[in-house]
Every structure is written in structure tokens, then in C-alpha cells.
N, C-alpha and C. Protein backbone atom coordinates (compact mmCIF):
# COMPACT_ATOMS: atom_id res chain seq x y z
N UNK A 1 -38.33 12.76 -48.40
CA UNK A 1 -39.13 12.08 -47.41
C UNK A 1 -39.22 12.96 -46.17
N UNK A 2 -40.82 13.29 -45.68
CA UNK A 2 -40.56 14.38 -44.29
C UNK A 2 -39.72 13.46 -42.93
N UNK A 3 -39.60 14.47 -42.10
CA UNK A 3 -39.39 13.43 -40.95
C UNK A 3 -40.07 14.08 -40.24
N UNK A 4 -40.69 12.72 -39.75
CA UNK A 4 -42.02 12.52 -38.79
C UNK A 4 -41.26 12.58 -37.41
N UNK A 5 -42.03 12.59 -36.41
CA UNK A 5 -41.71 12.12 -34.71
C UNK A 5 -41.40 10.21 -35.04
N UNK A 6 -42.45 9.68 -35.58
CA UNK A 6 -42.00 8.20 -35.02
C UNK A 6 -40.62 8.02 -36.19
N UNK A 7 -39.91 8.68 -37.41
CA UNK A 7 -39.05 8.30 -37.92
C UNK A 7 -37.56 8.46 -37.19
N UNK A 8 -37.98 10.03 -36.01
CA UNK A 8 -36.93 10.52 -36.03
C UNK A 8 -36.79 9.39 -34.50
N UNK A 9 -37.78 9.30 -33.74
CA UNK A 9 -37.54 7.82 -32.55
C UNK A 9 -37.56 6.64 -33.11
N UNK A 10 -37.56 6.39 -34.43
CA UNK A 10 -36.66 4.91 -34.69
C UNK A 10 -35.13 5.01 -35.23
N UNK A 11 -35.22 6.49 -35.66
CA UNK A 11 -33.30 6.86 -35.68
C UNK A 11 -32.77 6.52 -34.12
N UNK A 12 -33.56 7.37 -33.33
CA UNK A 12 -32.47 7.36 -31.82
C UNK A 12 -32.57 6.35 -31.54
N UNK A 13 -33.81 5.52 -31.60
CA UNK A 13 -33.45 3.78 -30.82
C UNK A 13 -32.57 2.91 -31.62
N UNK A 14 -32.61 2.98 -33.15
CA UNK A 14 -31.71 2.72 -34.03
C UNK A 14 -30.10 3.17 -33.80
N UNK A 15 -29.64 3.92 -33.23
CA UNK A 15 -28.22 5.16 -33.00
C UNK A 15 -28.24 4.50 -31.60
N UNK A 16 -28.71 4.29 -30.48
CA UNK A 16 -28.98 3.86 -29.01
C UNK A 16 -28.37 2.27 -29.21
N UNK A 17 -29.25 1.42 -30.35
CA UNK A 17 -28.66 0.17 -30.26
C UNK A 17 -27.34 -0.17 -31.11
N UNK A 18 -27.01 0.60 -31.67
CA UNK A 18 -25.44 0.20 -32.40
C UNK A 18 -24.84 1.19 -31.39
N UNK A 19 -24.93 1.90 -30.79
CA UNK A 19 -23.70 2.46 -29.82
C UNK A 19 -23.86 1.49 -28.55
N UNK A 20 -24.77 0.84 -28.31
CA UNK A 20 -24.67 -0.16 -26.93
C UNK A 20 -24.26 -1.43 -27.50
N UNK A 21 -24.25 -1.68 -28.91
CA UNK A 21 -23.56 -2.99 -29.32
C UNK A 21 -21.74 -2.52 -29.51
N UNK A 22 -21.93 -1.21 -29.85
CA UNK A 22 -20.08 -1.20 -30.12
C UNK A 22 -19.06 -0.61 -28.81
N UNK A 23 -20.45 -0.10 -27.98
CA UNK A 23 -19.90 -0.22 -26.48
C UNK A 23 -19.66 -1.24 -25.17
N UNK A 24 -20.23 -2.32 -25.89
CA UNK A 24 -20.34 -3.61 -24.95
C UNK A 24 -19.31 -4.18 -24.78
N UNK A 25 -18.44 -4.00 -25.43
CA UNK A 25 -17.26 -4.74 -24.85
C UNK A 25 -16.31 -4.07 -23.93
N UNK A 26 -16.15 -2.42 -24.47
CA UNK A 26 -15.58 -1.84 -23.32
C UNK A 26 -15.80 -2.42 -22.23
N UNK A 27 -16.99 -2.07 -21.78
CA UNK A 27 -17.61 -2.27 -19.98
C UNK A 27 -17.24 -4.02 -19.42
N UNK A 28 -17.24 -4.90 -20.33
CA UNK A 28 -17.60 -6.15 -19.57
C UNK A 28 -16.30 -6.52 -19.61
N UNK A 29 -16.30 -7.63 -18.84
CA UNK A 29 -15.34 -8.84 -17.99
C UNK A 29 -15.11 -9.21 -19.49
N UNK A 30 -14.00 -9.67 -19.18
CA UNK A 30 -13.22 -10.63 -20.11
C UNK A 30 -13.54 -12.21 -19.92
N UNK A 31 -14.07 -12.94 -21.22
CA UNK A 31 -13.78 -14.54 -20.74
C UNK A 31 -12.94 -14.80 -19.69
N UNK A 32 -13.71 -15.93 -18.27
CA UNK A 32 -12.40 -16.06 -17.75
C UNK A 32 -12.24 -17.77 -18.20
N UNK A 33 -10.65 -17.34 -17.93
CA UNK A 33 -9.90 -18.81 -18.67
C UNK A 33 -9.99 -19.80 -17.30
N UNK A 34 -10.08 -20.95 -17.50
CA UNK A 34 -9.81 -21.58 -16.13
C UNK A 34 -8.64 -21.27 -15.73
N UNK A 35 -8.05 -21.40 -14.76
CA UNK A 35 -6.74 -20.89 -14.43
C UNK A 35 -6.10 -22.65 -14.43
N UNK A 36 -4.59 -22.21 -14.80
CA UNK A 36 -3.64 -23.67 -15.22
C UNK A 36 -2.65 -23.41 -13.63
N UNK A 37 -3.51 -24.76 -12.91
CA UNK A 37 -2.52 -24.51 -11.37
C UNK A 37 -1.26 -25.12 -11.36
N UNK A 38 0.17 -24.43 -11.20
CA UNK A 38 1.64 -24.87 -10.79
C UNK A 38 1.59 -24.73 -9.87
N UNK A 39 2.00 -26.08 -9.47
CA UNK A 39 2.68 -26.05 -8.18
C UNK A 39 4.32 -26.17 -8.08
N UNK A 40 4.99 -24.91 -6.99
CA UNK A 40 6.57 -25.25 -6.72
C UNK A 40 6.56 -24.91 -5.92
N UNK A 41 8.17 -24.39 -5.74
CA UNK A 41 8.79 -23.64 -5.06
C UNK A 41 9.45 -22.05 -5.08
N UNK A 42 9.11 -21.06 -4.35
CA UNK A 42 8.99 -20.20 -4.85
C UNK A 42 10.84 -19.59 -4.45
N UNK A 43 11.53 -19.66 -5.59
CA UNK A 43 13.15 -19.56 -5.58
C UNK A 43 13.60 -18.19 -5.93
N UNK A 44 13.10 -17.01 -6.19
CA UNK A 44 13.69 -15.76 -6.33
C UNK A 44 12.23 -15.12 -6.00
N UNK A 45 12.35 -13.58 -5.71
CA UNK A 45 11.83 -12.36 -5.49
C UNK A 45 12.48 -11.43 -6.18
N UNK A 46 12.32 -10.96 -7.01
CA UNK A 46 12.58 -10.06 -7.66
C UNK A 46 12.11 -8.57 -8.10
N UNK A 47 10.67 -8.17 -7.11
CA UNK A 47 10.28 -7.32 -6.68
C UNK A 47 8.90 -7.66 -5.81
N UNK A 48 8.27 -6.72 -5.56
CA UNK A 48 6.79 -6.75 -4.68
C UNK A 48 5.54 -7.65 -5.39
N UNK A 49 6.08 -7.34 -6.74
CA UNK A 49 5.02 -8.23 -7.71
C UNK A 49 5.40 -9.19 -8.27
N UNK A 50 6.37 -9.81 -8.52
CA UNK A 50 7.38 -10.58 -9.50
C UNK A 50 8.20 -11.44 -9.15
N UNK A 51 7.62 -12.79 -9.21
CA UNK A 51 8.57 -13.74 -8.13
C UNK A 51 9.10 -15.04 -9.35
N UNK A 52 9.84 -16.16 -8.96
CA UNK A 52 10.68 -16.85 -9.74
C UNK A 52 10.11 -18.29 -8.65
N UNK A 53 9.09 -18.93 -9.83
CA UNK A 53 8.63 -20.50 -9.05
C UNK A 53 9.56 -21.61 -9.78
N UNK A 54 10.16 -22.46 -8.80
CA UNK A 54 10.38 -23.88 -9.38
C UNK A 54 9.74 -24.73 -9.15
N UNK A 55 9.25 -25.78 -10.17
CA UNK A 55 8.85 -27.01 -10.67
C UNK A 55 9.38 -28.24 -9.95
N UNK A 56 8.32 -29.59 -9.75
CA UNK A 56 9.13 -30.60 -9.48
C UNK A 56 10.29 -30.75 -10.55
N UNK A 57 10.49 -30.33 -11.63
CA UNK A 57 11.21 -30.77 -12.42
C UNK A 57 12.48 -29.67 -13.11
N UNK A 58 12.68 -29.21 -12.16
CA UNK A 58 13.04 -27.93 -11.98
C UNK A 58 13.58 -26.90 -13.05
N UNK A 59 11.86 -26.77 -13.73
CA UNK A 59 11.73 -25.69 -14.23
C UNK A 59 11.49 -24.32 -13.91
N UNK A 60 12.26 -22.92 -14.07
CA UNK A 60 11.91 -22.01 -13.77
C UNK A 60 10.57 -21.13 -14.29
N UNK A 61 9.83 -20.69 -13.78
CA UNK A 61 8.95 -19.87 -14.33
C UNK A 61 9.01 -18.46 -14.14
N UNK A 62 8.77 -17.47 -14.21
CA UNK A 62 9.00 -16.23 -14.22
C UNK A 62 7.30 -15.22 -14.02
N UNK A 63 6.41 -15.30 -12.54
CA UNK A 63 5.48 -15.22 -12.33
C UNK A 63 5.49 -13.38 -12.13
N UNK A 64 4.17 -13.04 -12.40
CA UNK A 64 3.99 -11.30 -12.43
C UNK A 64 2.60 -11.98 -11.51
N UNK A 65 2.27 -11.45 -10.09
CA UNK A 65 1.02 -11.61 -9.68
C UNK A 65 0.14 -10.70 -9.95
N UNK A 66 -1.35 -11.36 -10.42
CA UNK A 66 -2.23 -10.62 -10.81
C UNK A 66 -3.44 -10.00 -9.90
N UNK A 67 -3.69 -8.87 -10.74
CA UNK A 67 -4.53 -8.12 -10.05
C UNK A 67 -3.82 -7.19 -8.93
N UNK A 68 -2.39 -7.03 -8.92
CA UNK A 68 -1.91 -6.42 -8.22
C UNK A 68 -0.80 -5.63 -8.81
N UNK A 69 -0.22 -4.19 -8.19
CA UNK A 69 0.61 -3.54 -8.56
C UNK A 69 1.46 -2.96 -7.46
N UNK A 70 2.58 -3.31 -7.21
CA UNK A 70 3.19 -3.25 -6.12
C UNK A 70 4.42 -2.00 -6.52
N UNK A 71 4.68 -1.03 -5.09
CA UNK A 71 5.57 0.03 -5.71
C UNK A 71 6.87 -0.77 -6.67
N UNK A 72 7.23 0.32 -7.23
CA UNK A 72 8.75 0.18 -8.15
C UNK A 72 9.54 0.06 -6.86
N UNK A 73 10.60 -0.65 -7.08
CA UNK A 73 11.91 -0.79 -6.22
C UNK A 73 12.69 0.33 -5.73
N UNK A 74 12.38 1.31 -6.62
CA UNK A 74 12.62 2.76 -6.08
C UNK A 74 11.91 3.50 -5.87
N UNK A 75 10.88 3.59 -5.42
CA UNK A 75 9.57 3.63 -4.49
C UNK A 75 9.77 4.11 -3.47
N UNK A 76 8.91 4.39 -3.04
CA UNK A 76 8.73 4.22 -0.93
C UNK A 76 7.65 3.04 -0.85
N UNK A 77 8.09 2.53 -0.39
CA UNK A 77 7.18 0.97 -0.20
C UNK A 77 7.99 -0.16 -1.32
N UNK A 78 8.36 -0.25 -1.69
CA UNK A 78 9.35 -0.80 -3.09
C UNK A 78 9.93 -2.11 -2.81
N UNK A 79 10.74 -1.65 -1.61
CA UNK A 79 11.76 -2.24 -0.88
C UNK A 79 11.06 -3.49 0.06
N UNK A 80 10.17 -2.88 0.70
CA UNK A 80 9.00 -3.38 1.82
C UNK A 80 8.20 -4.39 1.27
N UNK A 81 7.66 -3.98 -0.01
CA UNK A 81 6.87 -5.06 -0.66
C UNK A 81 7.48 -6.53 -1.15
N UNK A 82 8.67 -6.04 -1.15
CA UNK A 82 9.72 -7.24 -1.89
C UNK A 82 10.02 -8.21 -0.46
N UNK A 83 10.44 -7.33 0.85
CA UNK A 83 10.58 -8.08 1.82
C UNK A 83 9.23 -8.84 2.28
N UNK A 84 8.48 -8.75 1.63
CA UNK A 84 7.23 -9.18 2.65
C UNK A 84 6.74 -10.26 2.09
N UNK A 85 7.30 -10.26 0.68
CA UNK A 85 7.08 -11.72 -0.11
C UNK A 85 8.29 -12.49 -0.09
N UNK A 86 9.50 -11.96 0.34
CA UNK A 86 11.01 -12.82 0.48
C UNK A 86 10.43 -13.88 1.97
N UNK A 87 10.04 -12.99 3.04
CA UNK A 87 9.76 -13.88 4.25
C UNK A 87 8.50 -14.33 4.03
N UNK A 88 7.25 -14.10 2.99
CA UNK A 88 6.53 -15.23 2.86
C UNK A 88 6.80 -16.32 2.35
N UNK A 89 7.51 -16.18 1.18
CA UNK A 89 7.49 -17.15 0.01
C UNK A 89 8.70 -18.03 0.36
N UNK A 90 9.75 -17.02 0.31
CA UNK A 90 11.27 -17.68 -0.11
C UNK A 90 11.24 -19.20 0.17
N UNK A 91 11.47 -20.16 -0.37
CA UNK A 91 11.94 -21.38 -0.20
C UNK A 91 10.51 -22.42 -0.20
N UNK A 92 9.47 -21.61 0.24
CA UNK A 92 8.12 -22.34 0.24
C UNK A 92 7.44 -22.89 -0.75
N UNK A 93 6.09 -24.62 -0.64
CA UNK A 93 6.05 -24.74 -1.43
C UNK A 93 5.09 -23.77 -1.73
N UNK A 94 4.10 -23.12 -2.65
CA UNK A 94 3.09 -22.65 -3.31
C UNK A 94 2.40 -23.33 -4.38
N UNK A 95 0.96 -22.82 -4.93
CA UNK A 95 0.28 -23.25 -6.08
C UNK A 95 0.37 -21.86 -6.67
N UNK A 96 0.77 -21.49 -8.27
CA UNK A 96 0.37 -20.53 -8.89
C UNK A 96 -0.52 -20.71 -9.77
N UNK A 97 -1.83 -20.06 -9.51
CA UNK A 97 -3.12 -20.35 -10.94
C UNK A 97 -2.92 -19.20 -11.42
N UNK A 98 -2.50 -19.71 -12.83
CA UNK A 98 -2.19 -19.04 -14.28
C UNK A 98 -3.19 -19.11 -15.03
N UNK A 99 -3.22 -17.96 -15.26
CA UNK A 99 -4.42 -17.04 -16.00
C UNK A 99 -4.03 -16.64 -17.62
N UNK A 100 -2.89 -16.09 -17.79
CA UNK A 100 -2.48 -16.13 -18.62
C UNK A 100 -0.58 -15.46 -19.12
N UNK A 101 -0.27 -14.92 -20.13
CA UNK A 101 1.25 -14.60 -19.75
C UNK A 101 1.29 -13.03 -20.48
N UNK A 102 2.22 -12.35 -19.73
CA UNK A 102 2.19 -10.82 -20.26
C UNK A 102 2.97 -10.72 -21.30
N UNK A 103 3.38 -9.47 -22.12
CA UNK A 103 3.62 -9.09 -23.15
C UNK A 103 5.54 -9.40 -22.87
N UNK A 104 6.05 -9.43 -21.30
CA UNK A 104 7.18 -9.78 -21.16
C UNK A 104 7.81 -11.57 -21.19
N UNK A 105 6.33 -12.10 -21.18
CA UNK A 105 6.53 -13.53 -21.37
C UNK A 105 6.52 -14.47 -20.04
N UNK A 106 6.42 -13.35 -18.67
CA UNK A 106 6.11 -13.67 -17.66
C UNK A 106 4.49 -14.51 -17.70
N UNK A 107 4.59 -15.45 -16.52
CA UNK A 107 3.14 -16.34 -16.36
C UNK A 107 2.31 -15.08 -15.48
N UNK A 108 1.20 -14.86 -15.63
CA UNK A 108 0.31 -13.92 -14.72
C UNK A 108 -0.41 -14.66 -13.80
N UNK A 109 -0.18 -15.00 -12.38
CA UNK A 109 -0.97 -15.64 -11.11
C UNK A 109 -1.21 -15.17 -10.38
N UNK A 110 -2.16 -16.06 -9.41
CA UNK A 110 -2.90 -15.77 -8.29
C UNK A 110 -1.87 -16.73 -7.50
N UNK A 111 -1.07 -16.17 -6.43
CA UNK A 111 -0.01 -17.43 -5.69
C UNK A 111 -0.84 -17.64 -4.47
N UNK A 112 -1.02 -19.01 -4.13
CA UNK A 112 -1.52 -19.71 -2.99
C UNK A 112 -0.78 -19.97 -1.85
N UNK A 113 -0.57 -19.70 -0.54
CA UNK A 113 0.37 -20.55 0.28
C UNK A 113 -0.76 -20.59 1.50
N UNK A 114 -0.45 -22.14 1.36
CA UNK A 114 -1.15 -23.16 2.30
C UNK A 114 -2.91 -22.57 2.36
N UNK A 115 -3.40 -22.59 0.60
CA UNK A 115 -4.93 -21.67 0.40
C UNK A 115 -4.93 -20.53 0.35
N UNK A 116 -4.01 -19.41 1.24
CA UNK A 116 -4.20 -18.07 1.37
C UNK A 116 -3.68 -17.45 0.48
N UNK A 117 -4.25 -16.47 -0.57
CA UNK A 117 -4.23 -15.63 -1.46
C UNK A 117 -3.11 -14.61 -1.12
N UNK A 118 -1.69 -14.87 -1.91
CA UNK A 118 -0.90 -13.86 -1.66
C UNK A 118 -0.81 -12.77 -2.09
N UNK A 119 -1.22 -12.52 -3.35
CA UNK A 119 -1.50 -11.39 -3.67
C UNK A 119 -2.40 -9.91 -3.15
N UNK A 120 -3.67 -10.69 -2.04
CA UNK A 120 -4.59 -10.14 -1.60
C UNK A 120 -3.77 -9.67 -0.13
N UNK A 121 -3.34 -10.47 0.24
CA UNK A 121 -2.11 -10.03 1.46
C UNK A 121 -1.32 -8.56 1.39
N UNK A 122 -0.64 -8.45 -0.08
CA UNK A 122 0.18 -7.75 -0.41
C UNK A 122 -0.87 -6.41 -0.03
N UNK A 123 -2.14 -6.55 -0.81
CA UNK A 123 -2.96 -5.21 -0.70
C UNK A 123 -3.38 -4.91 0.40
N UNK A 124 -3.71 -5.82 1.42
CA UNK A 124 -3.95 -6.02 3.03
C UNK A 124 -3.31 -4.79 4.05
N UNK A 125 -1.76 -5.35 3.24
CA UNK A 125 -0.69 -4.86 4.62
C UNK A 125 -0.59 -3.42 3.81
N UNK A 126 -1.25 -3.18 2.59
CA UNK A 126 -0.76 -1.62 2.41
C UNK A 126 0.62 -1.80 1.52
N UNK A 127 1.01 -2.75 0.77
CA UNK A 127 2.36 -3.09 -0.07
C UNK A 127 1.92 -3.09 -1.07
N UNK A 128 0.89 -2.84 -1.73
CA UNK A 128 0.12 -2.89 -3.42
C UNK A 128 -1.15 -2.25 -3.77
N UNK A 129 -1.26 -2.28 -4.76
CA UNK A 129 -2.79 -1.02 -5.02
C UNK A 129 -3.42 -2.79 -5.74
N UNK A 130 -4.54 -2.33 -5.97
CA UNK A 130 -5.74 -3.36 -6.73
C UNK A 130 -5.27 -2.44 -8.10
N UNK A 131 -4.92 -3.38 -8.74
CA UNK A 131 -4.62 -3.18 -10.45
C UNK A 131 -5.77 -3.08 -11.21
N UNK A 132 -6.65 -1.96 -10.96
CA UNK A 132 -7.92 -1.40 -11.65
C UNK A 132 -7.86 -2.15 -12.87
N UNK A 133 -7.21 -1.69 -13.78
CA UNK A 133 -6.59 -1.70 -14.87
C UNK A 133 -6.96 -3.08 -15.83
N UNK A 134 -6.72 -3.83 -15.07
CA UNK A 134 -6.96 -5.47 -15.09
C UNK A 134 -8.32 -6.00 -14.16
N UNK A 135 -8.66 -5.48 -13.90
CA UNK A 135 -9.95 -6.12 -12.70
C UNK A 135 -11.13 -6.88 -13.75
N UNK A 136 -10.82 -6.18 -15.18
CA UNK A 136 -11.71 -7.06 -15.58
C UNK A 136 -11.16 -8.20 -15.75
N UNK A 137 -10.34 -8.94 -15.91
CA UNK A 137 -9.38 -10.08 -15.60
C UNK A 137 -9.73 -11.21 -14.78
N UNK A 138 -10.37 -10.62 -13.39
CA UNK A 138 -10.48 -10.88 -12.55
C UNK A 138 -11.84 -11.36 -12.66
N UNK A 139 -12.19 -12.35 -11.47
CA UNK A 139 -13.45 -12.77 -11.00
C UNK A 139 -14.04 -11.67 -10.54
N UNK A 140 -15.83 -11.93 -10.55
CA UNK A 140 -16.12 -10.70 -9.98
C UNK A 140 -15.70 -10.93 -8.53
N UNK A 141 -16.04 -12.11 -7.87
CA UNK A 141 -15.60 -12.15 -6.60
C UNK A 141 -14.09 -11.66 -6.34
N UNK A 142 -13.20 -12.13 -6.58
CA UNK A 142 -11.89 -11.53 -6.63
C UNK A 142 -11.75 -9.81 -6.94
N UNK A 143 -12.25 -9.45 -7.68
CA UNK A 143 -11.85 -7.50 -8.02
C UNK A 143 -12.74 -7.13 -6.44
N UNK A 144 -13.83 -7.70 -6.65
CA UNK A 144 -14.16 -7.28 -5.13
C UNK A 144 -13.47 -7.50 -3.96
N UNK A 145 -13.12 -8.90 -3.37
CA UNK A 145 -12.26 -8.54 -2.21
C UNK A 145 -11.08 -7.78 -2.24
N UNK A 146 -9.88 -7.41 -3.50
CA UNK A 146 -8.97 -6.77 -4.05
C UNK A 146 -9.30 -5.38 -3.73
N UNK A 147 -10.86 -4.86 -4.03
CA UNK A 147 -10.86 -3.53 -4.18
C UNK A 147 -11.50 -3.25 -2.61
N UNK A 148 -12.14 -4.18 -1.79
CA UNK A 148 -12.54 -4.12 -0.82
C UNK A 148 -11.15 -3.73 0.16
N UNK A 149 -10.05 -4.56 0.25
CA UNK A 149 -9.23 -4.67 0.64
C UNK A 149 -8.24 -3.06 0.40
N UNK A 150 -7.77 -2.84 -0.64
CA UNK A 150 -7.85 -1.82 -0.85
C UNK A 150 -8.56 -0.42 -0.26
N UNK A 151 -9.26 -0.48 -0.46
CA UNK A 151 -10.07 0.80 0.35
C UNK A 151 -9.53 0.29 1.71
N UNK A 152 -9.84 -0.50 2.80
CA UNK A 152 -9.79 -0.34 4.08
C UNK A 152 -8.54 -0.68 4.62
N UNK A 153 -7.08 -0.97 4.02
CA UNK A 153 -5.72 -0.61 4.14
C UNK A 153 -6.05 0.70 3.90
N UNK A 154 -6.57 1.98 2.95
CA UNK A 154 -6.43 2.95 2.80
C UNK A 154 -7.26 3.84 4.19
N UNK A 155 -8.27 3.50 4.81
CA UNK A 155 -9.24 3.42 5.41
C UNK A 155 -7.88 3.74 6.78
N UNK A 156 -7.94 2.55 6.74
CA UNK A 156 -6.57 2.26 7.95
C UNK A 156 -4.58 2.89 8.29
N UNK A 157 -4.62 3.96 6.70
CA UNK A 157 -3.52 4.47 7.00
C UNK A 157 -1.90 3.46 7.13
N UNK A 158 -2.56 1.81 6.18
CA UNK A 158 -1.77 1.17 6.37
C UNK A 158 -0.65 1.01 5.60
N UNK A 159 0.77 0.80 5.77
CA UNK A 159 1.42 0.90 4.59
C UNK A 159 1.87 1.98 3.90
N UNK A 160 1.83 1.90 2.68
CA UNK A 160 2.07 2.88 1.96
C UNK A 160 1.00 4.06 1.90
N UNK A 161 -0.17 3.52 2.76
CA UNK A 161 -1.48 4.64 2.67
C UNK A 161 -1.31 5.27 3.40
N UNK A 162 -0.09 5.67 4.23
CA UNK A 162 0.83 6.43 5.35
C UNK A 162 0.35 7.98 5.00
N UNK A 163 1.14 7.97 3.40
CA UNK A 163 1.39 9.11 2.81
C UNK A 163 -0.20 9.82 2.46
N UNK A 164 -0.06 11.01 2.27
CA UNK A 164 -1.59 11.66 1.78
C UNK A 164 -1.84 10.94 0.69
N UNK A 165 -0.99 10.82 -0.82
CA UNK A 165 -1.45 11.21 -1.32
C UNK A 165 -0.41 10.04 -2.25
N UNK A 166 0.25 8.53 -1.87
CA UNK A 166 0.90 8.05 -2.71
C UNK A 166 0.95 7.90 -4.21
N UNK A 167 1.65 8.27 -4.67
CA UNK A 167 1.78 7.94 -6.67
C UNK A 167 1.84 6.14 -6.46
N UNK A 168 0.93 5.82 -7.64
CA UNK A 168 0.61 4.93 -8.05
C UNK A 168 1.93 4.35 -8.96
N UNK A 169 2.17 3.09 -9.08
CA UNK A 169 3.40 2.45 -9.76
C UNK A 169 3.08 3.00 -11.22
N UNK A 170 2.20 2.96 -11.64
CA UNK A 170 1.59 2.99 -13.09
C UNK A 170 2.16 4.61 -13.63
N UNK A 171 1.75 5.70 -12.63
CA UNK A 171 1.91 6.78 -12.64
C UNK A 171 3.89 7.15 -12.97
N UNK A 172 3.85 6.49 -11.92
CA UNK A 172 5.26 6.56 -11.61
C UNK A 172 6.12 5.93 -12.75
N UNK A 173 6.22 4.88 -13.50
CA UNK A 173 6.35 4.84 -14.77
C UNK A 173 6.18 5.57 -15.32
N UNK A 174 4.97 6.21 -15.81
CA UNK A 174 4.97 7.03 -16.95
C UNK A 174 5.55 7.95 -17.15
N UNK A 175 5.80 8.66 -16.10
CA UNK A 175 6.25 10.03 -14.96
C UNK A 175 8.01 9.74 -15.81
N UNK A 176 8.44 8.29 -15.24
CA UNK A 176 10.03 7.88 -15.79
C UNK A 176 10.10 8.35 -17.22
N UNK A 177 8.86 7.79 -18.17
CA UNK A 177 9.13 7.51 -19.30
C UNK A 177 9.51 8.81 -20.31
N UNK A 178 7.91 9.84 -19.97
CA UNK A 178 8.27 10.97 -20.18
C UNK A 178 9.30 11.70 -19.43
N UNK A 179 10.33 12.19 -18.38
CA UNK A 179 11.07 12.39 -18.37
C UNK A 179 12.73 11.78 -19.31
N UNK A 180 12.55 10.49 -19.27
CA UNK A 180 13.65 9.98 -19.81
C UNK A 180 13.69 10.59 -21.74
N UNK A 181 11.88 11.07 -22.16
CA UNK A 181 12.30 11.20 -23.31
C UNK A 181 12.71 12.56 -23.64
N UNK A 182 11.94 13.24 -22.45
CA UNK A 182 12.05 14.88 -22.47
C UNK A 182 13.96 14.85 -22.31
N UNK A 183 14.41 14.00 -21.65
CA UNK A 183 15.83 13.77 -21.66
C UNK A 183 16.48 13.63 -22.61
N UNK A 184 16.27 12.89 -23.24
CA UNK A 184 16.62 12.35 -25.03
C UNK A 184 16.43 13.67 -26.35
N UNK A 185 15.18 13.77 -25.87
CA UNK A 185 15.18 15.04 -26.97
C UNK A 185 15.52 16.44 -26.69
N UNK A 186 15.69 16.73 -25.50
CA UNK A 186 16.23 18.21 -25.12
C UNK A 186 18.11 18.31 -25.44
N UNK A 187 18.67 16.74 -25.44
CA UNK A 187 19.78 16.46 -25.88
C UNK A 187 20.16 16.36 -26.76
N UNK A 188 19.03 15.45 -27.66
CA UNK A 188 19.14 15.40 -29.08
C UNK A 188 19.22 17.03 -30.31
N UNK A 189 18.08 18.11 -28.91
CA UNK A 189 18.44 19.42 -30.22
C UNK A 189 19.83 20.34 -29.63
N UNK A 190 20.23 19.88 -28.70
CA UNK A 190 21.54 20.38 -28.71
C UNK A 190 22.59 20.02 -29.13
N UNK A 191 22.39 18.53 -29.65
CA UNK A 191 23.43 17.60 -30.04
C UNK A 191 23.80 16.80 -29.23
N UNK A 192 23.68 16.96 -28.13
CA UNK A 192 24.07 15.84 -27.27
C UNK A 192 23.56 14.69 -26.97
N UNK A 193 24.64 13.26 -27.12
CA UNK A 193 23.59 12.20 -27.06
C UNK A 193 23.92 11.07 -25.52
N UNK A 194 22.41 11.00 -25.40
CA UNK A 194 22.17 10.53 -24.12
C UNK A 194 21.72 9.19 -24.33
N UNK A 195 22.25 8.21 -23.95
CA UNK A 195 21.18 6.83 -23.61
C UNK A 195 21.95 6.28 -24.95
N UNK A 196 21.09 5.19 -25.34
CA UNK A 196 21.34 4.91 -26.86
C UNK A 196 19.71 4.80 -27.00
N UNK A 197 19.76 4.73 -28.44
CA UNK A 197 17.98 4.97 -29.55
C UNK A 197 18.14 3.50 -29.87
């Protein structure tokens, strides 16, 4: 069979529409779930992102706030981020809208105190990055004020945007991970054993 001009432009529009059907999901938002609102008390801090709500009935929950990524505890900013949610939260009541729960079994929220978005605070004062990563997660309205916010703490030199050029928590993990294995296996061909497997 020859190939003509109009066979070979119903291949590319043909090749055009199955790569924009098996690319469509990359790009877009995720269903959003309604969010399931708890209300407590917010009874531990356990880092910049990661707080401990009680229940009227005093159940613990184990909350990761979303859309946000706050330094590691051994960080620069680490320490700061944790204090800034100990003197918001500690003892207060809050609403957490749960979105859904991470792979650690933690609830993933948006924490409320008295309406105001704590999470968006955190990125405000320069104590958290906008968790790219997840933004599709997010409302569009929400990734926007997150990323809005973001830029102009950075804009502003606030916080952790002190530094030129801060490593990202995400980074900074990985950074751990591969070292810890380059650790493991530079030990392992000498014989020496490090950690446990």
C-alpha cells in the first residue's frame, strides 16, 4: 500500500491522540476527596510537619500536614519549624480536614485554628517549602496560595530563604539515603558490617 500525504497525517493525528490519551493523567489533578473534618486537640509536635490530634474521645491520631514539607529536625530550620507549631498548636482546640492517609498510616491534613490555615502559615514565615510533589492533591485554589506564598517568603529572604541556596527536605533525604547505602556497601566489600540489613 503507497503512503500518501493524507495516510501519513492520519498516522500523526492517530500517534498525537493515543499519546495525549496515555499522557492525561500525568498532567491532571487528582479526584479531590471531600475532606473528613476532626476536630481536637492538638497533644504532641513531633516535627515542623507532623503533629499528634486528640479526639473528644480521646483518640490519638497521628497527622502529616499537607501540601507542605517542613525541614528534617536536623536541618537548619528543623528545630524552628517544630517551635512554631508547639506555640501555635500545643494544647489548642483545631479542625483537621483529612484528605487522605500516607503509606506510614499517618492521616494527611489541612489543620485549622480558629479558620486560619496552618499549614499555609508554616510556608508564610519561611518554616516549609509548598510540597510540589503533591500539589496535585491539592485544590487548585490551595497549590496556588501555597505556591504564591512560597515564592514571596522567598521574595522576602524569610526564614529559611535566609540561605542562597537551601536543600529541600526531599533532597536532603535522599542525600541520607544514598549515603547511608554507599555506607553499607563500601563495608559490606570489606567485610565490615554496619547497621543491620
Amino acid at each position: 500500500m503507497p503512503h500518501t500525504p493524507k495516510l501519513n497525517a492520519a498516522r500523526r493525528l492517530f500517534l498525537i491522540l493515543v499519546w495525549g490519551l496515555l499522557t492525561q493523567n500525568a498532567f491532571s489533578r487528582e479526584p479531590q476527596a471531600e475532606p473528613i473534618p476532626l476536630h481536637g486537640m492538638i497533644s504532641g509536635v513531633t516535627d515542623g510537619d507532623t503533629v499528634t490530634l486528640l479526639d473528644a474521645q480521646n483518640m490519638r491520631y497521628k497527622l502529616r500536614l499537607a501540601g507542605i514539607d517542613a525541614p528534617e529536625m536536623r536541618m537548619p530550620f528543623g528545630v524552628q519549624a517544630k517551635q512554631f507549631l508547639e506555640k501555635r498548636l500545643l494544647n489548642k482546640k483545631v479542625v483537621a480536614l483529612i484528605t487522605k492517609q500516607d503509606r506510614y498510616g499517618r492521616d494527611i491534613a489541612t489543620l485549622l485554628l480558629a479558620g486560619e490555615d496552618i499549614n499555609l502559615q508554616l510556608i508564610q514565615a519561611g518554616l516549609a517549602w509548598h510540597y510540589t510533589k503533591y500539589a496535585r492533591e491539592q485544590t487548585d485554589e490551595s497549590a496556588a496560595r501555597y505556591s504564591n506564598a512560597e515564592r514571596k517568603a522567598r521574595m522576602q529572604s524569610v526564614g529559611l530563604w535566609q540561605a542562597d541556596s537551601p536543600q529541600s527536605p526531599w533532597d536532603w533525604r535522599a542525600d541520607r539515603k544514598r549515603k547511608n547505602w554507599e555506607a553499607k556497601y563500601a563495608a559490606s566489600a570489606t567485610g565490615i558490617r554496619v547497621g543491620s540489613y
